[in-house]
Every structure is written in C-alpha cells, then in structure tokens.
Protein backbone atom coordinates (compact mmCIF):
# COMPACT_ATOMS: atom_id res chain seq x y z
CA UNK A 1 143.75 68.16 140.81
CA UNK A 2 144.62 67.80 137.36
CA UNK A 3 144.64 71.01 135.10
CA UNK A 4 141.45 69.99 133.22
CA UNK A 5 139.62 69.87 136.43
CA UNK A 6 141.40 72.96 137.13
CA UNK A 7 139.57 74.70 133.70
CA UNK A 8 136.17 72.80 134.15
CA UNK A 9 136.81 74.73 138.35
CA UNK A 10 137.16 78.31 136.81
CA UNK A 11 134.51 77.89 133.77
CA UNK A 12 132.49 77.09 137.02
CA UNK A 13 133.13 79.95 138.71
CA UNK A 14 133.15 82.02 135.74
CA UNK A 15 129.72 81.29 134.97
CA UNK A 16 128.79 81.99 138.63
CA UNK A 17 130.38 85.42 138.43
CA UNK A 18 128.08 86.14 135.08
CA UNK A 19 124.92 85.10 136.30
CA UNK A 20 125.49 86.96 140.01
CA UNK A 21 126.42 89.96 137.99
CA UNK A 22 123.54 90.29 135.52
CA UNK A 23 120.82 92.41 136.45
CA UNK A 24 116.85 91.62 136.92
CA UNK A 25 114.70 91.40 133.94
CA UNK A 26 112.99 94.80 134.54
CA UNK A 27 116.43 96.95 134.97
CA UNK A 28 117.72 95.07 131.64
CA UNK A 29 114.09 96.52 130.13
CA UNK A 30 114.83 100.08 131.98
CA UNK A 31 118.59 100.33 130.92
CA UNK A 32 117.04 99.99 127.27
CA UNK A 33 114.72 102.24 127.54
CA UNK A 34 116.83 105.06 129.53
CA UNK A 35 119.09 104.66 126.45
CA UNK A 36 116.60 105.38 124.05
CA UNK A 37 117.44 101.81 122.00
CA UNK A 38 115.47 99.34 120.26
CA UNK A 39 115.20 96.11 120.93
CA UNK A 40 116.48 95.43 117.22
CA UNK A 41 119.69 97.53 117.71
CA UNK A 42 120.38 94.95 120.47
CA UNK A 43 120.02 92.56 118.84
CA UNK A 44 122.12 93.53 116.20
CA UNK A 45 124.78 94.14 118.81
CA UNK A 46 124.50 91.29 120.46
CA UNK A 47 124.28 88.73 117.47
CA UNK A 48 120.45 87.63 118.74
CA UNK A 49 117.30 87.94 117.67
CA UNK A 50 114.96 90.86 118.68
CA UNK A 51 112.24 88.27 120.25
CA UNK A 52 115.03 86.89 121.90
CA UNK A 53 116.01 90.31 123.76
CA UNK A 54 111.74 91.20 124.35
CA UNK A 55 112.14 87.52 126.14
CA UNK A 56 115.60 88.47 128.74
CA UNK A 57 113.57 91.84 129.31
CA UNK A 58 110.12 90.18 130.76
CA UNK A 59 112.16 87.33 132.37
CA UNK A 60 110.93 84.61 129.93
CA UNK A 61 114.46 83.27 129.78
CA UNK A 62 117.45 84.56 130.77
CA UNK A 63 120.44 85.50 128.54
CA UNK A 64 122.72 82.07 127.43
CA UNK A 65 125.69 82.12 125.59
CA UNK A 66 127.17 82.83 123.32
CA UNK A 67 125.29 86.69 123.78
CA UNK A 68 124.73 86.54 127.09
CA UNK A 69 128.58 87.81 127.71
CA UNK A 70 127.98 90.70 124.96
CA UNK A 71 124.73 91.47 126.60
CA UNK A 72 126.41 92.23 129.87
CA UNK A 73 128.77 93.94 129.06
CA UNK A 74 126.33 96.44 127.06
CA UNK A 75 124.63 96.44 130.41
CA UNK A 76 126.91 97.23 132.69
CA UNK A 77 128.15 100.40 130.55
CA UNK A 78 124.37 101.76 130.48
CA UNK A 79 124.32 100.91 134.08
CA UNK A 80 127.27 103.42 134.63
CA UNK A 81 125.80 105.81 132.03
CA UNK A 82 121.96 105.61 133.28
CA UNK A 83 122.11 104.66 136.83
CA UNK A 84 119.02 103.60 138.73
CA UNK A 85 117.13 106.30 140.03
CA UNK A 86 117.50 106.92 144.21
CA UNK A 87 114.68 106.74 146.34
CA UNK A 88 114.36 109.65 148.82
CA UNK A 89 113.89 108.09 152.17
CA UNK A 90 110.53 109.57 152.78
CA UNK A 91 108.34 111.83 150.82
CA UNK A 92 106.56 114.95 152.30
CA UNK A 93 103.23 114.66 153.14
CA UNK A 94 102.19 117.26 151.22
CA UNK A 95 103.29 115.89 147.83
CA UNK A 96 101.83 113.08 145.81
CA UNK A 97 103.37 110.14 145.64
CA UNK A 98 103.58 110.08 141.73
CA UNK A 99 106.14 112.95 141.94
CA UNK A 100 108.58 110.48 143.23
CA UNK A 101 107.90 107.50 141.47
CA UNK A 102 109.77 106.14 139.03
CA UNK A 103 106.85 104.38 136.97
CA UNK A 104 108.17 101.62 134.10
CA UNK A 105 105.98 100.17 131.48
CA UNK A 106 104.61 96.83 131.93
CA UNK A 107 105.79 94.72 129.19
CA UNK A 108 103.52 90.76 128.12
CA UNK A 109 105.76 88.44 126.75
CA UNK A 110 104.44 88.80 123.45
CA UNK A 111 106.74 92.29 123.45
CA UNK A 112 103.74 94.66 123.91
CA UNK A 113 102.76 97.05 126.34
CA UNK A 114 100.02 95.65 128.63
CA UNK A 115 96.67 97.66 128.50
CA UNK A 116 93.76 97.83 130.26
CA UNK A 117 91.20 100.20 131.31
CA UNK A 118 91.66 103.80 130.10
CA UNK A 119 92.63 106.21 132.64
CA UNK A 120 94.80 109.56 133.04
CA UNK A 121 98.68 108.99 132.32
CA UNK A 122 100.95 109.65 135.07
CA UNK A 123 103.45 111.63 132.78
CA UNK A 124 100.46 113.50 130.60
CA UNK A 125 97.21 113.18 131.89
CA UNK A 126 96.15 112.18 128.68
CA UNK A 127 93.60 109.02 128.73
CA UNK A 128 95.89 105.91 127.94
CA UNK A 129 94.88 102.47 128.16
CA UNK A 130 98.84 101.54 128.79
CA UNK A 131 99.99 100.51 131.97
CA UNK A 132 102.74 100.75 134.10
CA UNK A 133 103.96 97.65 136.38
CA UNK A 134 102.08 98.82 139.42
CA UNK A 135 99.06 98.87 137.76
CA UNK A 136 98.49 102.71 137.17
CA UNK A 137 98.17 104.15 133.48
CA UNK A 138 101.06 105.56 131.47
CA UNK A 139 101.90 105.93 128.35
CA UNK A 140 104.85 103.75 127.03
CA UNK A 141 107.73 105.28 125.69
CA UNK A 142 107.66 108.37 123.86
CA UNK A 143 103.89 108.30 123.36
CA UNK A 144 103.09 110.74 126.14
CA UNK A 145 100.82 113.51 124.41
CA UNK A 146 102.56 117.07 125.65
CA UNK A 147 102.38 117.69 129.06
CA UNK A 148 100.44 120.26 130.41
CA UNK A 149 101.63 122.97 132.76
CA UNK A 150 100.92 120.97 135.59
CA UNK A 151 99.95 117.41 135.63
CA UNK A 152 96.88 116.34 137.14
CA UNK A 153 98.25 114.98 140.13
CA UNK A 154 100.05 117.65 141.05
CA UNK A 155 97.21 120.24 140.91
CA UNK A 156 94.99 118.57 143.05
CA UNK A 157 94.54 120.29 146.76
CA UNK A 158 96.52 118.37 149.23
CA UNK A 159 94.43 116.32 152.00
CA UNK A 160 95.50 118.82 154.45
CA UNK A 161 94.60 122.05 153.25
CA UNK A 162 91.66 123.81 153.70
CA UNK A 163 89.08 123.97 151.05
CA UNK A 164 89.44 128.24 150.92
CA UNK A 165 92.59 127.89 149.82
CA UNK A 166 92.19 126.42 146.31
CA UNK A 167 91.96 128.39 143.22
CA UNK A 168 89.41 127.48 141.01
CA UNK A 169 90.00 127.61 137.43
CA UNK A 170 88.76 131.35 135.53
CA UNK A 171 84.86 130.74 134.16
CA UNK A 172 86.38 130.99 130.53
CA UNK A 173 89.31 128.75 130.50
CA UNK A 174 87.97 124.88 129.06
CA UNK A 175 87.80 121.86 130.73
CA UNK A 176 91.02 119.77 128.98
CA UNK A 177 89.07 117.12 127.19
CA UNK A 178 90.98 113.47 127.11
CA UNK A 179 92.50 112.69 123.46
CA UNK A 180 90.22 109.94 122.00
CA UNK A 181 91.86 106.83 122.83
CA UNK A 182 92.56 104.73 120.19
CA UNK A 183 90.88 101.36 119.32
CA UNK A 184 92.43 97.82 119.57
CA UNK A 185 93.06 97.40 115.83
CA UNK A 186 94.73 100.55 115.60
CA UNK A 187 97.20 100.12 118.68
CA UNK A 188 98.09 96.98 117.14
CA UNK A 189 98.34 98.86 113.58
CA UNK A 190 100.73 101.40 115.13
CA UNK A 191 102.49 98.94 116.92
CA UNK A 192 103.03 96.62 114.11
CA UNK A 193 103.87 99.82 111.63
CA UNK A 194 106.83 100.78 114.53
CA UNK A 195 108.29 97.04 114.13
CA UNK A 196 108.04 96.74 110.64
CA UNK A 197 110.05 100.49 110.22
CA UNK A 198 112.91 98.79 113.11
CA UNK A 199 113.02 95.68 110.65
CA UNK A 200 113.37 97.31 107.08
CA UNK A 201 115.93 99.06 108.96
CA UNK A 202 117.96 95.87 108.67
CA UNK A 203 117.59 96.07 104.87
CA UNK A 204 119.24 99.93 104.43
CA UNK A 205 121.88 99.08 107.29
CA UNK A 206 123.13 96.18 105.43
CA UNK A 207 123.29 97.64 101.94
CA UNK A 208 125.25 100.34 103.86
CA UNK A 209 127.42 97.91 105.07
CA UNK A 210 128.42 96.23 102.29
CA UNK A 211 128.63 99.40 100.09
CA UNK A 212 130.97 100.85 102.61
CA UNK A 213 133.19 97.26 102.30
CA UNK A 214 133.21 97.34 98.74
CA UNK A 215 134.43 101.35 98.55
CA UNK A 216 131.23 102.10 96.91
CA UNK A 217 131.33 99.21 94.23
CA UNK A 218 128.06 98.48 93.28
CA UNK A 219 128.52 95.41 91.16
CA UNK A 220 130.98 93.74 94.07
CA UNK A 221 127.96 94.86 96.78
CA UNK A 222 124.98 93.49 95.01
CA UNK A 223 127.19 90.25 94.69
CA UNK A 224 127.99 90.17 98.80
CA UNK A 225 124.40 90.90 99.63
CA UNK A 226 122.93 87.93 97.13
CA UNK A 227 125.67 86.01 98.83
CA UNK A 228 124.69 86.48 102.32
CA UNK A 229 120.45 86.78 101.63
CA UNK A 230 119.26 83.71 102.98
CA UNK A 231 120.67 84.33 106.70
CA UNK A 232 119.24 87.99 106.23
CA UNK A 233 116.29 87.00 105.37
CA UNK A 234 116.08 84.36 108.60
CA UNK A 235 116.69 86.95 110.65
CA UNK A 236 114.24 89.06 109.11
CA UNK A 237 112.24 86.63 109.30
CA UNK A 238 112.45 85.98 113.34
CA UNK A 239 112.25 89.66 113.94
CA UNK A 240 108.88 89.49 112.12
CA UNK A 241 107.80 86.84 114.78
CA UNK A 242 108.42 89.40 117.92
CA UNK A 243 104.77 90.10 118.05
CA UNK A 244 103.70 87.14 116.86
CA UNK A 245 100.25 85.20 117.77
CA UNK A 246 100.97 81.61 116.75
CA UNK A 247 103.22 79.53 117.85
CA UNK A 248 104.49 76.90 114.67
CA UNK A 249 106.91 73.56 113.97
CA UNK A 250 110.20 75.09 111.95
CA UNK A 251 111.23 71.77 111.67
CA UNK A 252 108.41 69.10 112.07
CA UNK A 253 108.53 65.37 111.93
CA UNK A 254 107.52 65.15 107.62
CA UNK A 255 105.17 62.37 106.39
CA UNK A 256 107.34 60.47 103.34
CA UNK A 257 105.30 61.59 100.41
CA UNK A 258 106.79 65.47 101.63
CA UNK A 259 110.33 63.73 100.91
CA UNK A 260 112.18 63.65 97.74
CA UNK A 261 112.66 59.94 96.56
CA UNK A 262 116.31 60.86 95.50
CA UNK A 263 118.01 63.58 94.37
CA UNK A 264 117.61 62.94 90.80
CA UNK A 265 114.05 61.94 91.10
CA UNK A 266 111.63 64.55 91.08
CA UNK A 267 109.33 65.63 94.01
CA UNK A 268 106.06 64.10 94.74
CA UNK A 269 104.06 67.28 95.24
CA UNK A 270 101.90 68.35 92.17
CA UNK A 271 102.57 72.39 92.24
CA UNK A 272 100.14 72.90 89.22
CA UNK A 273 102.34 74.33 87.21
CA UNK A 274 101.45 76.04 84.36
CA UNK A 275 102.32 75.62 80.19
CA UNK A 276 99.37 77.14 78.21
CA UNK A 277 98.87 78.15 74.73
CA UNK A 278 95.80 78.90 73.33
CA UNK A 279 94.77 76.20 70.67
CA UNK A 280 93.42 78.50 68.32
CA UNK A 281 96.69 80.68 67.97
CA UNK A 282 100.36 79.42 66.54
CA UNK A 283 102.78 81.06 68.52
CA UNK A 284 104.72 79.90 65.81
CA UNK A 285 103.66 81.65 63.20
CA UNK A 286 103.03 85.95 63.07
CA UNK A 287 99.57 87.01 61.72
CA UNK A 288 97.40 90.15 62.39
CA UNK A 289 96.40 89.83 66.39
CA UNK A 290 98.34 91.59 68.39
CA UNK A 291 99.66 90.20 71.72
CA UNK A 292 101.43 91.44 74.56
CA UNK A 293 103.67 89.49 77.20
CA UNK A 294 102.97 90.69 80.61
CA UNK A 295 105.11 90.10 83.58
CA UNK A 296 103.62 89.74 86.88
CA UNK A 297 105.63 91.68 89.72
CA UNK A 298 107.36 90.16 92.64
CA UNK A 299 104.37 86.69 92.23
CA UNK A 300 106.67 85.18 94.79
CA UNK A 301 106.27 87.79 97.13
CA UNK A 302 102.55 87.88 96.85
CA UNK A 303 102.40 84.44 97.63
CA UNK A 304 103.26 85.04 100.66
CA UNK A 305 100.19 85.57 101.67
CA UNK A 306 98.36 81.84 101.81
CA UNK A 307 97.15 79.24 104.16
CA UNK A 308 99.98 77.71 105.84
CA UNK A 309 100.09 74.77 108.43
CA UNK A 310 101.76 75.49 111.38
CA UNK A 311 102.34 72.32 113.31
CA UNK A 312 102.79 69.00 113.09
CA UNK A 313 100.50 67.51 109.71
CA UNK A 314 98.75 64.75 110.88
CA UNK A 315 96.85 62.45 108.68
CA UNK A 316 93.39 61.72 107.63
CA UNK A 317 91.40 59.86 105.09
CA UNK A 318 88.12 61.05 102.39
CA UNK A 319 87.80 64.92 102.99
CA UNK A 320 87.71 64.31 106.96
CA UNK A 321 90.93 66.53 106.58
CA UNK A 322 89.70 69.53 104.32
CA UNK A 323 88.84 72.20 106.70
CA UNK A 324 89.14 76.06 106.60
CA UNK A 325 91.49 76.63 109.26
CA UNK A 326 94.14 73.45 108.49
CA UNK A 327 96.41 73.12 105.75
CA UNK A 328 98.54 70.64 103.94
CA UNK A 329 99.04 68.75 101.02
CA UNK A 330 96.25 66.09 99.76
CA UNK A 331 95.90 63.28 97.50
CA UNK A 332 93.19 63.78 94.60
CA UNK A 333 91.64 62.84 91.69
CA UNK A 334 90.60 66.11 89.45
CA UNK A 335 87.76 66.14 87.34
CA UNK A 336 87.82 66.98 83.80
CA UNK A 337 88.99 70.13 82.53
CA UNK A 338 86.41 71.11 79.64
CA UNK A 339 87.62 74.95 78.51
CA UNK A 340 90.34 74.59 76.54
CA UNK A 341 90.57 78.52 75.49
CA UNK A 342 91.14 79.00 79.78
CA UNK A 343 94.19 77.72 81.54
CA UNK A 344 93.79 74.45 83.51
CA UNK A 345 93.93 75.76 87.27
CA UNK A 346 95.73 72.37 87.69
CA UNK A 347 98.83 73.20 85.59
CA UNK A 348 99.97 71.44 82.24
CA UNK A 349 99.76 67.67 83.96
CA UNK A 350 99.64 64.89 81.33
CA UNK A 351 99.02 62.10 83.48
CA UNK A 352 95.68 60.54 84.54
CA UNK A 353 94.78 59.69 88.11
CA UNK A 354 95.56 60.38 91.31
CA UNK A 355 97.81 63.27 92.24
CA UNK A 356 99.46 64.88 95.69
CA UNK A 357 98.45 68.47 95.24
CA UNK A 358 98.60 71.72 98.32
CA UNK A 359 96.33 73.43 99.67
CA UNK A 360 96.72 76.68 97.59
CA UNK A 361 95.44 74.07 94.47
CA UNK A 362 92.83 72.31 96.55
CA UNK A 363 90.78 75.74 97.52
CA UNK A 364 91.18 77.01 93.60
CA UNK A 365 89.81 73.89 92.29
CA UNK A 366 86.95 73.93 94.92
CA UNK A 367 86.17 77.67 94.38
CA UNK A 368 85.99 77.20 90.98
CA UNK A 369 84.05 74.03 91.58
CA UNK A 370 81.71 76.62 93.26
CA UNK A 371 78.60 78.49 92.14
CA UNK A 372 80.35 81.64 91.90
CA UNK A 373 82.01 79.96 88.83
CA UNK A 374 80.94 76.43 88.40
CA UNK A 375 83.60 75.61 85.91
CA UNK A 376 84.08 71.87 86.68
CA UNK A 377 83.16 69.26 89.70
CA UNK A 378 84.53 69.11 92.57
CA UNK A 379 87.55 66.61 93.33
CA UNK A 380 87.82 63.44 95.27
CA UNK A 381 89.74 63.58 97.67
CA UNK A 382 91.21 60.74 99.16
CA UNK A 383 93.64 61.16 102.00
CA UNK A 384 95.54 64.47 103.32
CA UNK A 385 98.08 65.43 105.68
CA UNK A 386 97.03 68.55 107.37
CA UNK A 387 97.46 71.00 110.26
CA UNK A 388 96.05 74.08 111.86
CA UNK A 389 96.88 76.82 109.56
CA UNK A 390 96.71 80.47 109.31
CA UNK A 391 96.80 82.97 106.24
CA UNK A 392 99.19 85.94 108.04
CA UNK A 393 101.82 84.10 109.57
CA UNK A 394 104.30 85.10 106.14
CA UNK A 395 102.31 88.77 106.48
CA UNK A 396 104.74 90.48 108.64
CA UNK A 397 107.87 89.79 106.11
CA UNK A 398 105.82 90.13 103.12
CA UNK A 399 104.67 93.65 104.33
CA UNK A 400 108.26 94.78 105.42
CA UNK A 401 109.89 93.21 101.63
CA UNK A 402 107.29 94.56 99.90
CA UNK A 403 107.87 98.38 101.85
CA UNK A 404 110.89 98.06 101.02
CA UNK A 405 111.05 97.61 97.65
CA UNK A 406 108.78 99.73 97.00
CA UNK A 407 110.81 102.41 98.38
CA UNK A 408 113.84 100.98 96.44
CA UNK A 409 111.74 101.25 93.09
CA UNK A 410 110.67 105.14 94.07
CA UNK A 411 114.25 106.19 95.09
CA UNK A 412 115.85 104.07 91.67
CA UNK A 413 117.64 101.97 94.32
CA UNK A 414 118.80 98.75 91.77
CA UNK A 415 121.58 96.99 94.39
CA UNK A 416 118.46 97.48 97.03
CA UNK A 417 115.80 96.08 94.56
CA UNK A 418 117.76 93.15 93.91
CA UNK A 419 118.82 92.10 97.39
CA UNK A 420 115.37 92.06 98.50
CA UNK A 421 114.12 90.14 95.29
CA UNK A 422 117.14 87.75 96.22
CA UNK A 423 116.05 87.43 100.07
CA UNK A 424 112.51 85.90 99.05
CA UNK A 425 113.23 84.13 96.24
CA UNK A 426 116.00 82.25 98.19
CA UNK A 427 113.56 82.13 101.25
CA UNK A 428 110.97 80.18 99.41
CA UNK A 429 113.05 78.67 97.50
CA UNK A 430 115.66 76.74 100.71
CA UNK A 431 112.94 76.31 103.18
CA UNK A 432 112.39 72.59 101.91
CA UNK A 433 114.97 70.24 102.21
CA UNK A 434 117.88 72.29 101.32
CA UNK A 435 121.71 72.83 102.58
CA UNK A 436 121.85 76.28 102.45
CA UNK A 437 119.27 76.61 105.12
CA UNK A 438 119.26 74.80 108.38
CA UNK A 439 117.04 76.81 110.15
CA UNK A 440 113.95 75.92 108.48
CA UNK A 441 112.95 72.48 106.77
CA UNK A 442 109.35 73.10 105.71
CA UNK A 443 109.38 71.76 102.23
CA UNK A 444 105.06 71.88 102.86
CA UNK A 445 105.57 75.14 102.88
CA UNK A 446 107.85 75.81 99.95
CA UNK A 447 105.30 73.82 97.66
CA UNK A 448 102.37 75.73 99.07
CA UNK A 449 103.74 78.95 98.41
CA UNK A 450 105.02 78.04 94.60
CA UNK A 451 101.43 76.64 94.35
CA UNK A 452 100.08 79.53 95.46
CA UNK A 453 102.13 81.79 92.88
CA UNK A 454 100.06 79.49 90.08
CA UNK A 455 97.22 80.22 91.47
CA UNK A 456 97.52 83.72 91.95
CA UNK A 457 98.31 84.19 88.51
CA UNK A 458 95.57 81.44 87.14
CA UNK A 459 93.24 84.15 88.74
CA UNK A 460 94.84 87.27 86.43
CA UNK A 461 94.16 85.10 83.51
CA UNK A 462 90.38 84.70 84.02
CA UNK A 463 90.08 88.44 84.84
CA UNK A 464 91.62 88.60 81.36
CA UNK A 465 89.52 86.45 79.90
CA UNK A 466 86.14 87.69 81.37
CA UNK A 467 87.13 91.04 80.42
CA UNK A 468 87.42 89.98 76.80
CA UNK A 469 90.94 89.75 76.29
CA UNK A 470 91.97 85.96 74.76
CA UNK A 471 94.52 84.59 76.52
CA UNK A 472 97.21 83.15 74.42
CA UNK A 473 99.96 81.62 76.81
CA UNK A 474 100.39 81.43 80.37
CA UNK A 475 104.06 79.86 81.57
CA UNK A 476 105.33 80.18 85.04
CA UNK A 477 104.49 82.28 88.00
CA UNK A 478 104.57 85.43 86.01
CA UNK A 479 104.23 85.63 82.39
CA UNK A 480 100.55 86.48 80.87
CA UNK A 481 100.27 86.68 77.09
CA UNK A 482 97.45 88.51 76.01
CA UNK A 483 95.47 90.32 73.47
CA UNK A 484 93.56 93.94 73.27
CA UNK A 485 93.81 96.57 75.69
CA UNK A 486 95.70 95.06 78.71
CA UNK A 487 95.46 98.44 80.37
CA UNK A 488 92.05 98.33 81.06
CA UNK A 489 92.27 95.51 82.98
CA UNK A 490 95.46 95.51 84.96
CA UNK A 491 97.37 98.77 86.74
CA UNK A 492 100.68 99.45 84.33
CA UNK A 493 103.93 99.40 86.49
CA UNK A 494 106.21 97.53 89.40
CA UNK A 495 104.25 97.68 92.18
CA UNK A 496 103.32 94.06 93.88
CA UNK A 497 99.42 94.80 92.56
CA UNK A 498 101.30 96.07 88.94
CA UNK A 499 101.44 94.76 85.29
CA UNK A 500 104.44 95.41 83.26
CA UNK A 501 105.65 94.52 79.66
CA UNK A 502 107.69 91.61 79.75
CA UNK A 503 111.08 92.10 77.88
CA UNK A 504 113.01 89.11 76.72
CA UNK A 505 115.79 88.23 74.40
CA UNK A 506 113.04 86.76 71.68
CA UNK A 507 110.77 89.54 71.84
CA UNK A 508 112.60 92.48 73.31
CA UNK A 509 109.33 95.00 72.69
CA UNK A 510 107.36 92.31 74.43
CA UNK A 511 105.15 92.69 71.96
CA UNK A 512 104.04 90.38 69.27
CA UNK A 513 101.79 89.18 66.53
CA UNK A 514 100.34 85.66 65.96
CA UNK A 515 98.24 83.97 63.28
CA UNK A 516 94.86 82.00 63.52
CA UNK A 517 95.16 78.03 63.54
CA UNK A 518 93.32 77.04 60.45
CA UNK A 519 91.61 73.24 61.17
C-alpha cells in the first residue's frame, strides 16, 4: 500500500473517530445551555455562523469541517465541566416524578423555543406557553419567574395518603394568580430584542479588538475596522437570519439586463437619481432668500427597509408582473413630468423613452399616480422581471446598525460611528457584481435599495414643499436645500428620522443666500 493510500486510510479513520465521538444534537443544545453561552459566542469561537450552531443543536445538520473539529473539542471540555445528569435507578413512590427529571427546552429549527398551550412551568409554576421536549411546560432558559417556596408539584398530597392528612392553606393567605402570559407578537418582540442585543455585541467586541491591536490608536483602528467591514457586516448579516421566516436566492441565476455591459459601460438599471434646482432661483448668484442645506442621516440605512425579491426573478410581459408581494426591476415608459418647482420622482433623466427602472421607483411613480396625489399618469409598463418579495427581510440588520449607532452617537463614540456607517455603505454598495464580496451577488438588490434612498428622500422634499418651504436643490441620497423655517418641518439632529445642517467646503455654515431668476 502506497503511502498516499496510507493518508487517504487514516483521514478515513480519523473522520470515523470524530463523528463516533460527537455527541447527539440535544446534549450539544444542553452542554450550551449548562454553560450559560450563546449561540453567538459559539459561533464566534468556532468561526461559524450562529444559524449554523441553532442548526447542529436541533439536528438539522451535523457539524462539517472546517468547525466541526473546534466544535468538539469545545464540547468535550463542557462535557467534563457539566456532565450529564445521573438517573437514580428508581424513584420513590411517594415523590413526583418532576423532582427527578431533568426537563430541556424544545428547540424548532427556526432557533425558537416551541410553544403551545399555556400551562404551569415545571421549574416556577408560573403559566408558560414554552415547552419542554416531553411535551410538559417550562420556561426556557432564565425566564423562570421566582420560584415559590414549594413548586406546585411538590405540594400536592401524594396518591397514597389519606385525605386528613393535608394542610389546607390559612383562610387569609391568596390564591397565587398565574403571571399574564404574554401574546405572540410580544414573545417574538422579546425574542427578537435578545438576538439583536447578542448581534450588536459583535459591533463593541470588534472595536475592542482592534483598539486593543492598535495599543489604543484610534486613527490606525478606525482604518482596520473600515478594512475588514464588509465580512463583518456578512456575518452580521447571517446572524440576523437565525430567526428568520423566508427563505431567499444569495446568488440567483440574473436575467442580462441585471448585468453590466462592460466595465466601462454604465449599468442598465435607471436608479432615478436625482439633480434638481429650482428654475426660479440661481444658485449662482446670492440675493435676499435665505436657504439652508440639509443632510439627511444614515439615507442608506433607511433604505433598508424596501420591497425586496427573494428568489429567482422570473419574467413577464404588460403589468402581468406588478404585484404587491413580488419585486424586481421593470421596463417603462414615464409620463410627463409637469411641476417643474417639485423634483422629478424619476431623477434628472434626459433621455426619452423607455427605461429599466426598480421597484422602489415603480411604487413612487404609481402612488403619486394615485388619488392621494394625482401628480401625473400612471406608466406603461412593458415587461418586468420579478419575484416574491418581502419589506423586512433587511429589518433585522437595519434595526441592530441603526441601535448601534445610535448608541455610538449618545456615548460620542466616532471610531464606532464610522465602522458601522462603513459596514452598510459597503454592504449595499458590493452586493452587486463586485470582488470584494463573494458571498452575495444581488446587484437587484443593490439598485433597489439606492433607488429606494431617492425615493425616500423625493418624499422629504414634498413634505417641504407642502409645508411651504420652496425647494431649491435636491442632489443625491441626502442633501435637501431649502428655504424658511426647516425646523418646523423636520426633527433637528443625527438620529435615522433626523435633519441636520449640511457642512461642506463651499458653504461651511451650510447656510446660504440666492437671488430670483429674472425672465
């Protein structure tokens, strides 16, 4: 036997001596649990994702490399630390069962505890619609309200005894009355809050990290955490997904009009974006109205939040493929704009006819096209590639980013601040067709979300404008120009639903006068 057969023998065997030695899926979930970890510090540990461990633990799959080795190894060392709990060979009569049980959560493989009907816990006695793996109610984790001085169980008169012998309770003391169990929404509110706290985590662990590397240089830091964003922000990103309700295509087969023609050529998708200056204004020229640049905070982040497809788009001709609940890109022909002192909600396009716009711009134009507005006709629509979509499927990171910036901005935290502005700027910004970013190639999604950005901030010029103000420029995803009281119109600050003064080089008071176009 040659020595390559030899190697290809003991990888063989090696691998054999792994999978004998790696315990069932509910003693990796009870190992966890006795150790009072996350499923995100395993992760981290192991170099996986969290959805990836909540999978091992309910025997969806079963560790592979290359973490399967780390995994049992961590394992084996809780084993010896937390060992399995001994069954006594037979329990007295007199004694209830539950005494002796050893009751586990049951775990779905969507990561959450299993529920059901409510009914006393076995720990508490508290009402819990939780449920263990046999079936009986318990609270998960460290949930259990505080136990009273003797469970429920226990206090109840054995089978055996006679009736005389029971104390009833004194005529004064209460019946306990069950805590109010909570509704659906907010067991999936406290359960989502829990994940998103284990996931910002991430964020403060690695500006720790890279502090601690760079001996508490904050320049060289900031410059290692823009560096190493994007793969943050994919992992974010999956750990977001661990309770996740729809399943999506990071990588589908793209129709050809989603592809750039060339690298110098531009791409094909109209993301309506805006250049808009008020006709009856020079910006060129200062004169006696006053105007103020405003900077929208974090647009990016905010777009977040839109109708994305999540599958393969498949195509369709007229408006057979306009639909709530699908999403895509779509080839139109707008009508008319006719109000030249408003923005055109389909960006600063100079050329006629048909155009390839995203879904984001296709429900602006026909909301505005609407009798809530009425503001121009609808648009023909011609052809569209489309899937089933949903609005929250970005909701999970946006939430966590937005947390935790906001808690950079309240604690002055700049290298924080920036690291998360860098994590979804470059996540929007590589999820199309982009080298720095293998894991996702959903350039339908990149111009959805830019598209949405415009759109978002089309809709702060028209509050503008119906509350008065005139509306002097609009460029970009976040810059407003404006005249009169701003204030009354828009929240001053840097929160994501915030105003600010936009500071720039030209006008470094952001403020600014301009003169009337004489005709």
């Amino acid at each position: 036997m040659s020595d390559d057969q030899m190697d290809s023998v003991e990888a063989l065997l090696q691998e054999a001596r792994l999978t004998a030695r790696m315990p069932e899926p509910a003693e990796r979930l009870r190992l966890r649990q006795a150790a009072g970890l996350s499923r995100a510090q395993v992760a981290e540990a192991v170099g996986v994702g969290r959805q990836t461990v909540a999978n091992w633990e309910d025997g969806t799959t079963d560790p592979q490399p290359p973490g399967r080795f780390k995994y049992l190894r961590l394992l084996e060392g809780l084993a010896q630390i937390h060992p399995a709990p001994t069954e006594p060979s037979a329990a007295p009569s007199s004694a209830p069962a539950a005494e002796f049980a050893a009751p586990e959560t049951a775990w779905g493989p969507d990561g959450l505890a299993v529920q059901g009907e409510p009914a006393p816990c076995l720990r508490c006695g508290v009402a819990t619609p939780y449920k263990a793996i046999d079936g009986r109610s318990l609270h998960p984790g460290a949930m259990c309200q505080p136990p009273a001085a003797t469970p429920p169980q226990a206090a109840a008169t054995p089978a055996h005894a006679p009736a005389s012998t029971s104390t009833p309770a004194p005529a004064s003391a209460p019946s306990p009355v069950p805590a109010p169990v909570s509704s659906r929404p907010q067991r999936r509110a406290k359960s989502a809050a829990r994940a998103q706290a284990e996931t910002a985590g991430l964020i403060g662990q690695a500006v720790h990290e890279e502090l601690e590397r760079a001996e508490g240089d904050a320049d060289a830091a900031l410059k290692a955490l823009i560096k190493r964003a994007i793969p943050d922000v994919m992992r974010l990103f999956e750990e977001t997904r661990a309770t996740a309700r729809y399943t999506y295509t990071a990588y589908p087969a793209l129709p050809d009009i989603l592809k750039k023609p060339s690298k110098k050529e531009p791409d094909q998708i109209w993301e309506a974006r805006p250049n808009f200056h008020h006709p009856d204004y020079s910006l060129k020229s200062s004169g006696s109205t006053a105007v103020t640049a405003l900077d929208v905070n974090a647009a990016y982040l905010s777009a977040l939040k839109t109708w994305l497809p999540i599958g393969k788009l498949e195509h369709s001709t007229d408006a057979d493929g306009v639909d709530p609940k699908r999403s895509g890109v779509h080839l139109i022909t707008p009508s008319p704009w006719t109000h030249p002192h408003l923005p055109d909600p389909l960006g600063d396009r100079d050329q006629p006819g048909p155009v390839w716009v995203t879904n984001a711009t296709l429900r602006l134009l026909l909301r505005l096209s609407g009798p809530k507005y009425g503001l121009l006709d609808p648009p023909d629509i011609h052809e569209s590639w489309t899937s089933g979509a949903t609005e929250n499927f970005l909701d999970a990171l946006r939430k966590t980013l937005t947390a935790a910036r906001e808690t950079a901005i309240t604690e002055d935290d700049t290298i924080t601040f920036e690291y998360i502005k860098a994590m979804y700027s470059k996540f929007i910004s590589t999820m199309g067709e982009s080298i720095h970013n293998r894991e996702m190639v959903r350039p339908d999604w990149m111009h959805i979300i830019h598209s949405q950005a415009y759109a978002n901030l089309w809709g702060k010029a028209y509050k503008a404008h119906q509350a008065g103000l005139d509306v002097i420029a609009m460029m970009g995803t976040d810059e407003l120009h404006v005249t009169g009281d701003w204030r009354q119109v828009f929240p001053e600050g840097r929160g994501v639903a915030q105003m600010k003064i936009k500071h720039s080089d030209a006008k470094a008071s952001g403020e600014y006068t301009v003169g009337k176009v004489t005709r």
